[in-house]
Each structure stands twice: as C-alpha cells, then as structure tokens.
N, C-alpha and C. Protein backbone atom coordinates (compact mmCIF):
# COMPACT_ATOMS: atom_id res chain seq x y z
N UNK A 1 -16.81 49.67 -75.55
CA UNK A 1 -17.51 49.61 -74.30
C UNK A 1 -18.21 50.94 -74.04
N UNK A 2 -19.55 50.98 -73.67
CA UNK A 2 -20.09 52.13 -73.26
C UNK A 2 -20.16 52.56 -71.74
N UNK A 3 -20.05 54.07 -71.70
CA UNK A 3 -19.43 54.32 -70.43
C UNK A 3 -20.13 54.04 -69.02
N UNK A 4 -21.60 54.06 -69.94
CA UNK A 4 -22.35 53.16 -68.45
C UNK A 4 -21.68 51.60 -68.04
N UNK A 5 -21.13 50.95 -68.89
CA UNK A 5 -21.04 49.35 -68.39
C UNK A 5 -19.04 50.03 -67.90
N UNK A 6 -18.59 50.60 -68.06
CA UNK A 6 -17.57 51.00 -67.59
C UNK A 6 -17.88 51.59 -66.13
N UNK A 7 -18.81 52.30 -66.01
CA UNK A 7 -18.79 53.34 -64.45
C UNK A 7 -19.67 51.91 -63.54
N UNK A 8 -20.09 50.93 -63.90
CA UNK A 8 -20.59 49.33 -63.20
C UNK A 8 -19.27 48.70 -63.13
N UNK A 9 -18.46 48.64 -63.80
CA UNK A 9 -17.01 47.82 -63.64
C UNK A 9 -16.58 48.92 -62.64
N UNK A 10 -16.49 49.73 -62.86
CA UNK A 10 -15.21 50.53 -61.71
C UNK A 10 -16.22 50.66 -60.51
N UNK A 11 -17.38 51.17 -60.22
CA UNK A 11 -18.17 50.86 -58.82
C UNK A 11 -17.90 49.28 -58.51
N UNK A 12 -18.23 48.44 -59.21
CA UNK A 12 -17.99 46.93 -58.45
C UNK A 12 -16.45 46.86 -58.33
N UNK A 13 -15.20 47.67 -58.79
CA UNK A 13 -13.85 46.94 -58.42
C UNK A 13 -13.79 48.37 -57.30
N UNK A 14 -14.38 49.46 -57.18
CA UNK A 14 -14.32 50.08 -55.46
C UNK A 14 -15.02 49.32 -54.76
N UNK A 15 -16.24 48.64 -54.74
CA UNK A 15 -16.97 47.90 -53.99
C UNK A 15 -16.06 46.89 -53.44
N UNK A 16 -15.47 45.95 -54.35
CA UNK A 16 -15.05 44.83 -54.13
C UNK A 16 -13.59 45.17 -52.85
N UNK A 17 -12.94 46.18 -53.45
CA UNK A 17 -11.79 46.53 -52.80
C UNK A 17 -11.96 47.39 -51.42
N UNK A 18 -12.49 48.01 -50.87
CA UNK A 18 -13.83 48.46 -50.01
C UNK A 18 -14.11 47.55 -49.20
N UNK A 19 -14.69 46.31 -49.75
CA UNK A 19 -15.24 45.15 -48.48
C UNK A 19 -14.17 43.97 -48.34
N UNK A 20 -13.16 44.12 -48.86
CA UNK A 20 -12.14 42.76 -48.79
C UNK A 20 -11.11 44.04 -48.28
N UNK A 21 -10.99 45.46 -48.11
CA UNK A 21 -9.78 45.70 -47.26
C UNK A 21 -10.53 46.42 -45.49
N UNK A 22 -11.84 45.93 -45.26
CA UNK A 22 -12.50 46.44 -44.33
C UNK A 22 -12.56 45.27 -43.42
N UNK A 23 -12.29 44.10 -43.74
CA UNK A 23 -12.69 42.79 -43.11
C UNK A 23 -11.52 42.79 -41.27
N UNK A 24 -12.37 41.82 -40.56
CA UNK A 24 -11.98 41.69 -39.31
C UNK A 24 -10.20 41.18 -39.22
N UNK A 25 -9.38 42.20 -38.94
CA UNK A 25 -8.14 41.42 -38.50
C UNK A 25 -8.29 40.14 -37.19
N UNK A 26 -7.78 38.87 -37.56
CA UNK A 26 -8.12 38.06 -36.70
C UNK A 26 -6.43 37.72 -35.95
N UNK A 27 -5.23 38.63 -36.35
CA UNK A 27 -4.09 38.50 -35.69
C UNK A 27 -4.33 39.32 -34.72
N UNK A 28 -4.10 38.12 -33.34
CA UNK A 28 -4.51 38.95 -32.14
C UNK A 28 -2.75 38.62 -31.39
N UNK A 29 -1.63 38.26 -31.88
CA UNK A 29 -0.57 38.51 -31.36
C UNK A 29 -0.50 40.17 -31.11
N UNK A 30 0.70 40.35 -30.02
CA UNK A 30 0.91 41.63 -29.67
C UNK A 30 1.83 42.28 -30.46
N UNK A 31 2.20 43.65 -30.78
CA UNK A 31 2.82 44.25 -31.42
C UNK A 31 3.94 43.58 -31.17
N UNK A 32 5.54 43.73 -32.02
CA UNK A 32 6.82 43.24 -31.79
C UNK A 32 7.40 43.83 -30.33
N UNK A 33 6.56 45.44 -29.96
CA UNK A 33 7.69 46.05 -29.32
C UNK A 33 6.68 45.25 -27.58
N UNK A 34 5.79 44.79 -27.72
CA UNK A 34 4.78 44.76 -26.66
C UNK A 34 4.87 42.77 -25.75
N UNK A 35 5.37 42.82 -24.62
CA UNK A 35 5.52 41.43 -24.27
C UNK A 35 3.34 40.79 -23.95
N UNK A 36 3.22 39.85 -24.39
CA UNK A 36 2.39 39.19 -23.92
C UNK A 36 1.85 39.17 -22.57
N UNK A 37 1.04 39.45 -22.08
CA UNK A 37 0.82 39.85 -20.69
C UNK A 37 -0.06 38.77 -20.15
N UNK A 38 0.04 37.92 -18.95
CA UNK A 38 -0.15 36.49 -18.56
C UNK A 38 -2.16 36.87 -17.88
N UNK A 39 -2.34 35.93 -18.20
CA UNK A 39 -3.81 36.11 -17.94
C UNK A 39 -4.13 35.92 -17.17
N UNK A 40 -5.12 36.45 -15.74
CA UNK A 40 -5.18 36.39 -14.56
C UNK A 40 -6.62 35.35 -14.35
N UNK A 41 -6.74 34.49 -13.78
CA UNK A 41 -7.68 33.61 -13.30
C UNK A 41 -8.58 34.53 -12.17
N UNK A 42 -10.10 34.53 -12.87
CA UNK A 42 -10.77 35.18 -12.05
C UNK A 42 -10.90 35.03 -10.49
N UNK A 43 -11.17 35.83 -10.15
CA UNK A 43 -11.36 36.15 -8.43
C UNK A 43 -12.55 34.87 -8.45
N UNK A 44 -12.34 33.50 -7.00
CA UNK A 44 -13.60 33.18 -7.37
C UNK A 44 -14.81 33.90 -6.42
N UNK A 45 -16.12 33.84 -6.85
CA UNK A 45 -17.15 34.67 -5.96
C UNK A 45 -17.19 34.05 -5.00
N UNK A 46 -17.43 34.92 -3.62
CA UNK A 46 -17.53 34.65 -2.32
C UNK A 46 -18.84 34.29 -2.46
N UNK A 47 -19.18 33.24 -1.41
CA UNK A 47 -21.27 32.97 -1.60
C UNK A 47 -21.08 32.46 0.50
N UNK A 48 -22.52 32.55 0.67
CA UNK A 48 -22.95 32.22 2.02
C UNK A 48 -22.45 33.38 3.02
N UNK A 49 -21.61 33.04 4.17
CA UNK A 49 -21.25 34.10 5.11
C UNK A 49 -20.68 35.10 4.23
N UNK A 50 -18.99 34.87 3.95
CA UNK A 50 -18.32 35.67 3.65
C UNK A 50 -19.04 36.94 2.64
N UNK A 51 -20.27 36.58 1.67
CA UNK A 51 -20.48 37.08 0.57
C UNK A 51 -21.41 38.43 1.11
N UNK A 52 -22.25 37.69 2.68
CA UNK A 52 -23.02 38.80 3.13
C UNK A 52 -22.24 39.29 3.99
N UNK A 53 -20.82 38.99 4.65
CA UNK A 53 -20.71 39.99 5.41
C UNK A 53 -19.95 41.37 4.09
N UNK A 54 -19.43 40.78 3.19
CA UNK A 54 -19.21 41.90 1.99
C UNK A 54 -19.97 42.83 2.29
N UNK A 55 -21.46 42.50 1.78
CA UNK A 55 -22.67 43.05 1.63
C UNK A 55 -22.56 44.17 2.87
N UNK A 56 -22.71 43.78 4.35
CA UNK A 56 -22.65 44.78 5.01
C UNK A 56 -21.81 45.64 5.09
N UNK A 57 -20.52 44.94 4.82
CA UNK A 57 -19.11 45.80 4.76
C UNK A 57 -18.97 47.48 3.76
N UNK A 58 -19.63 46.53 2.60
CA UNK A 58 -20.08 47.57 1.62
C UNK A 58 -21.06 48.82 2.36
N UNK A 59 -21.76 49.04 2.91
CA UNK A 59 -22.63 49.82 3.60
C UNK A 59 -21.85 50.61 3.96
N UNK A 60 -20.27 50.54 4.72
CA UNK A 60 -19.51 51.49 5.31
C UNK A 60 -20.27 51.85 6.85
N UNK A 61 -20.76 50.79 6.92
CA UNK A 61 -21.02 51.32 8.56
C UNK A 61 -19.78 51.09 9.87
N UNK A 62 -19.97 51.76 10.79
CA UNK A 62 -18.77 52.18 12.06
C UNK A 62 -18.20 50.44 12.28
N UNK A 63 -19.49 49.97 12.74
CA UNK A 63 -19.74 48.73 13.63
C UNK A 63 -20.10 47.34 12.94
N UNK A 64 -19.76 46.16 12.90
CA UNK A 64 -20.63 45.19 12.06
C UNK A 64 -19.67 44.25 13.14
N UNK A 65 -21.18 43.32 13.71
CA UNK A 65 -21.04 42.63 14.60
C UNK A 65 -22.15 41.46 13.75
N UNK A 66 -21.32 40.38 14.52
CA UNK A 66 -22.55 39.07 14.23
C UNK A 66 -23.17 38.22 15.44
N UNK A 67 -24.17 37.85 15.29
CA UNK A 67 -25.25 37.69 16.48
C UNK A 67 -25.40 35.94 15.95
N UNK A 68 -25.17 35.08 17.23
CA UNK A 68 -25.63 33.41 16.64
C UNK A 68 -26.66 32.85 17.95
N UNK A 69 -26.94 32.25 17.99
CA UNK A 69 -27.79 31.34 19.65
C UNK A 69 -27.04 30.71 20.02
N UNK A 70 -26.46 30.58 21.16
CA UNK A 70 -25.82 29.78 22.34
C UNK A 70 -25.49 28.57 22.11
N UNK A 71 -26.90 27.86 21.20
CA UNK A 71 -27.15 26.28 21.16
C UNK A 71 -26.84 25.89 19.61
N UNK A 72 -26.24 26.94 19.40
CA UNK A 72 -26.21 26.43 17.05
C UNK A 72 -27.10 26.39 16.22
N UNK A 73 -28.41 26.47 17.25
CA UNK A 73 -29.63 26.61 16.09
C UNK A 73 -29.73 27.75 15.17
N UNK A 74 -30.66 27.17 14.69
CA UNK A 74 -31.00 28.20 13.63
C UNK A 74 -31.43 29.42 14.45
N UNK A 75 -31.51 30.55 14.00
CA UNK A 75 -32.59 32.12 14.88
C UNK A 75 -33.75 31.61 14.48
N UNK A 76 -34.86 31.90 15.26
CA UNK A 76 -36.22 31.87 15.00
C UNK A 76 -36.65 33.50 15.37
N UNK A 77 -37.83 33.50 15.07
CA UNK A 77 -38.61 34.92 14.83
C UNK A 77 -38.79 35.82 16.00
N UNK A 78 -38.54 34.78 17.45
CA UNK A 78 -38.41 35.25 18.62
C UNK A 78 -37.11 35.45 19.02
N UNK A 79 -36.43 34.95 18.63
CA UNK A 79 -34.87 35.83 18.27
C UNK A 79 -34.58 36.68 17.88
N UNK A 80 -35.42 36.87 16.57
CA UNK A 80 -35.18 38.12 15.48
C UNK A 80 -35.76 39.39 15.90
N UNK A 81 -37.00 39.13 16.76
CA UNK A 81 -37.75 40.39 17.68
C UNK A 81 -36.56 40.85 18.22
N UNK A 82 -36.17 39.27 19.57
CA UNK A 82 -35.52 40.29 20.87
C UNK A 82 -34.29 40.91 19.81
N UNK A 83 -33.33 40.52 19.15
CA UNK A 83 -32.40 41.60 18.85
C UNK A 83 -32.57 42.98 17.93
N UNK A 84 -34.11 42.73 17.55
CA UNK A 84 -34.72 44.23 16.94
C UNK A 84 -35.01 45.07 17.71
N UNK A 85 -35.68 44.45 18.77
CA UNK A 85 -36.16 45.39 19.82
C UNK A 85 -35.20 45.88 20.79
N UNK A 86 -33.69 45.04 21.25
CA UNK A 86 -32.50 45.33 21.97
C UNK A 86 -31.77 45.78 21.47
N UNK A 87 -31.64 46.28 20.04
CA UNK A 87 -30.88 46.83 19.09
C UNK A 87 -30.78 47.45 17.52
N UNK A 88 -32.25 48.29 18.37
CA UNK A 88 -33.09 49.50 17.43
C UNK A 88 -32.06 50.23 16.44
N UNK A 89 -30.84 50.82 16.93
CA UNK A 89 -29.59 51.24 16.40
C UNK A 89 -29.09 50.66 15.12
N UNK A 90 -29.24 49.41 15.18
CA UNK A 90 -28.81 48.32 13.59
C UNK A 90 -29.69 49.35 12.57
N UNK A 91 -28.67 49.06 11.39
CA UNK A 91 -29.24 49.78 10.04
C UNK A 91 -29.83 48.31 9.53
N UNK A 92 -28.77 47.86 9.13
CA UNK A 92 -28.62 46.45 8.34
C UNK A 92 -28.89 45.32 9.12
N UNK A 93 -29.50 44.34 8.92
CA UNK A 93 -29.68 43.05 9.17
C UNK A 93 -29.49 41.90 8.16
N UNK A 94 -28.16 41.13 8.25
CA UNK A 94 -28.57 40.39 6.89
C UNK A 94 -28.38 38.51 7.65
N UNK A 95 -29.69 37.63 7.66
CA UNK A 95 -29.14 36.43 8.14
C UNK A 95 -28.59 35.24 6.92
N UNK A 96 -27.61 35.14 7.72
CA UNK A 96 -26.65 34.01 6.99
C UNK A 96 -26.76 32.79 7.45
N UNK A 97 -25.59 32.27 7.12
CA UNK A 97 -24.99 31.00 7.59
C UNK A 97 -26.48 29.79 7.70
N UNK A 98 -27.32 29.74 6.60
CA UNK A 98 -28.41 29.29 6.54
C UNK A 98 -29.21 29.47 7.93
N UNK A 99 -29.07 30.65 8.53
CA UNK A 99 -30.26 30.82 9.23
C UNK A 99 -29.61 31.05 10.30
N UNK A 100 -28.54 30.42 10.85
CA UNK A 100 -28.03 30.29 12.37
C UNK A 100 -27.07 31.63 12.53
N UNK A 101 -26.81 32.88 11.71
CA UNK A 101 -26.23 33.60 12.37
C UNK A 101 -27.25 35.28 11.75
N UNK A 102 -26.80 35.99 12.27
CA UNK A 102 -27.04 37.56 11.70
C UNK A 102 -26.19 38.26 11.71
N UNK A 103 -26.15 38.94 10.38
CA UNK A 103 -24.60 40.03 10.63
C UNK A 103 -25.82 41.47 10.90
N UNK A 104 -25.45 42.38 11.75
CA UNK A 104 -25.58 43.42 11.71
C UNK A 104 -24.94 44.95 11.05
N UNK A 105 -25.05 45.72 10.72
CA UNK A 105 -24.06 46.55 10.40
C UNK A 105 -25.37 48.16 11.47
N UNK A 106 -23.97 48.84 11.72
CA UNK A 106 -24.64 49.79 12.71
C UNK A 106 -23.90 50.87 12.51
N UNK A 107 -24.08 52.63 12.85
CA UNK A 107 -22.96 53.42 13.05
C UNK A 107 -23.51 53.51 14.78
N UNK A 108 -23.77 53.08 15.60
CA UNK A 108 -23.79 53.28 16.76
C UNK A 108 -23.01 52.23 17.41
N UNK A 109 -22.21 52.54 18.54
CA UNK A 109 -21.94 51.59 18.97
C UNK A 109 -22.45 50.69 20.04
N UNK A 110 -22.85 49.49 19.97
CA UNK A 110 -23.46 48.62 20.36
C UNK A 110 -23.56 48.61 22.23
N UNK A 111 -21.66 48.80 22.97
CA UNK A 111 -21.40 48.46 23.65
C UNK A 111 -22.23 49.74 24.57
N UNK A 112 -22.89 50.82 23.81
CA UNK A 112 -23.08 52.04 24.88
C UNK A 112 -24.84 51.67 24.96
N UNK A 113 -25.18 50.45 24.24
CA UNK A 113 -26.65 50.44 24.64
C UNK A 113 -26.61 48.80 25.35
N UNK A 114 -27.06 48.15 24.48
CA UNK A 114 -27.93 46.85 24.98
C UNK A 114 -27.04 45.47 24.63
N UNK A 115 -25.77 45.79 24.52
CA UNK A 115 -25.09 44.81 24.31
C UNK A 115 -24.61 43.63 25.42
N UNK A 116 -24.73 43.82 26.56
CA UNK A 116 -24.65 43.43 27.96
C UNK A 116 -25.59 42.22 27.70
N UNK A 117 -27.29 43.02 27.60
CA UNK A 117 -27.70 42.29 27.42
C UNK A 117 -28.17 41.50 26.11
N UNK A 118 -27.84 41.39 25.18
CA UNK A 118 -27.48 40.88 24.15
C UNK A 118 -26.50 39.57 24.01
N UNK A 119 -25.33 39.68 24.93
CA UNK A 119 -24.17 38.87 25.19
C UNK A 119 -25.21 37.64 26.01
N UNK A 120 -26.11 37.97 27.13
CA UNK A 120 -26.83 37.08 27.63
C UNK A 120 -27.81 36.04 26.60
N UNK A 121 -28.05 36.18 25.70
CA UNK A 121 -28.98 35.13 24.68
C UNK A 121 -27.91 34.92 23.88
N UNK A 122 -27.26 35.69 23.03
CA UNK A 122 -26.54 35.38 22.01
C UNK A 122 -25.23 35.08 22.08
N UNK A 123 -24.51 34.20 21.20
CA UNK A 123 -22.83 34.52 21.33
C UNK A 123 -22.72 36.03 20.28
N UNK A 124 -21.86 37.14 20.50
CA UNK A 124 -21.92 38.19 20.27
C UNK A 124 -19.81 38.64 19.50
N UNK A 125 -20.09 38.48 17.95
CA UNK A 125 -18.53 38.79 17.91
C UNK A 125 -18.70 40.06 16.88
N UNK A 126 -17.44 40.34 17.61
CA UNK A 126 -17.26 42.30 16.85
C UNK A 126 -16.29 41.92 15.31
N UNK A 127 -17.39 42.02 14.40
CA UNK A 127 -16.58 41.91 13.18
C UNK A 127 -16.18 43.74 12.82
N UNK A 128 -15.97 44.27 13.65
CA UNK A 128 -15.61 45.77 13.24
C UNK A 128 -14.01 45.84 13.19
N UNK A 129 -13.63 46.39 11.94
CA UNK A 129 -12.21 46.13 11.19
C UNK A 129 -11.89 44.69 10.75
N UNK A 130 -12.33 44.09 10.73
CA UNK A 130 -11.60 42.21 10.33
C UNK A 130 -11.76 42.80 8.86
C-alpha cells in the first residue's frame, strides 16, 4: 500500500469517527440524581378589558380610573372631547370594552380637579390599587 492511499484511509476513519461521535443526543431523560420537574400550563393571555387595563397598569401611573356613559352605550367623540377637555391631567387613554368604557391612567389626582364634574356624565370607578 502506498502511503498516500494510507493517509485517505486514516483521514476518512477520523472523518468518519468525528461525525458519528458529534451527532445530536436525543436522550432527553434527566440525570439519575435529578427528579423530573412537572410542566407548567401556560398563563392564558388576558384580551379585551383586563388586557388594557394591564396596559395602563404597566405605565406605573398614581391613579387609573375607568370612565363608562350612564346609559351602556358605546362613548362617542363628544364624550371623548368632554373627558379630554375635563381631564387634561390623563397621560393615558386606552378605550375598551368595545367602545363603551375608557381606562385612564394619570399621576394627578383626579378628585382635586374635575372629577365632581365628571361623576355628572359618566359612571366614574377608581381602579387605583385593584
């Protein structure tokens, strides 16, 4: 045998031994000393109210109150004025509940401006700490 077809045999038996001891371990049991640990069922996602009042919650503001109409309707745009214009202070505005409520988030507190009158159009609840 000449030593070139010898140094092709020994590169192909490192090659070979190389890619057959590199391959994916597919034993996914746990070590002997390690118990199996039980699998937790995801959190399910919050959607509609709960998901935006998150949203404001997340902001870290003082105050987060929600604003609805008297009658269950939806807010319309003359709604959405008067509590912009009665409650300049709001950072956040986010409307939910397909239309019929608004969460606010604020660091002012509501009760030292226009909330009086605010309580008069709207039903008015203090989601601050819930």
């Amino acid at each position: 045998m000449s030593t070139k077809s010898l140094n092709h045999r020994l590169i192909l038996v490192v090659a070979m031994f190389v890619f057959t001891s590199c391959g994916n371990n597919t034993n996914t049991a746990p070590p002997a000393n390690e118990s199996p640990t039980a699998q937790s069922s995801p959190t399910p996602a919050k959607t509609g109210f709960e998901a935006d009042l998150d949203y404001i919650r997340k902001g870290q503001y003082t105050y987060v109150w929600v604003f609805s109409r008297k009658d269950g309707k939806p807010l319309d745009k003359d709604d959405g004025a008067f509590l912009r214009t009665n409650a300049p202070q709001v950072v956040d505005w986010v409307t939910t509940d397909e239309g019929r409520k608004v969460i606010a988030g604020t660091n002012f507190d509501l009760a030292q401006g226009n909330l009086g009158l605010l309580k008069k159009r709207f039903v008015a609840e203090d989601y601050t700490g819930r």
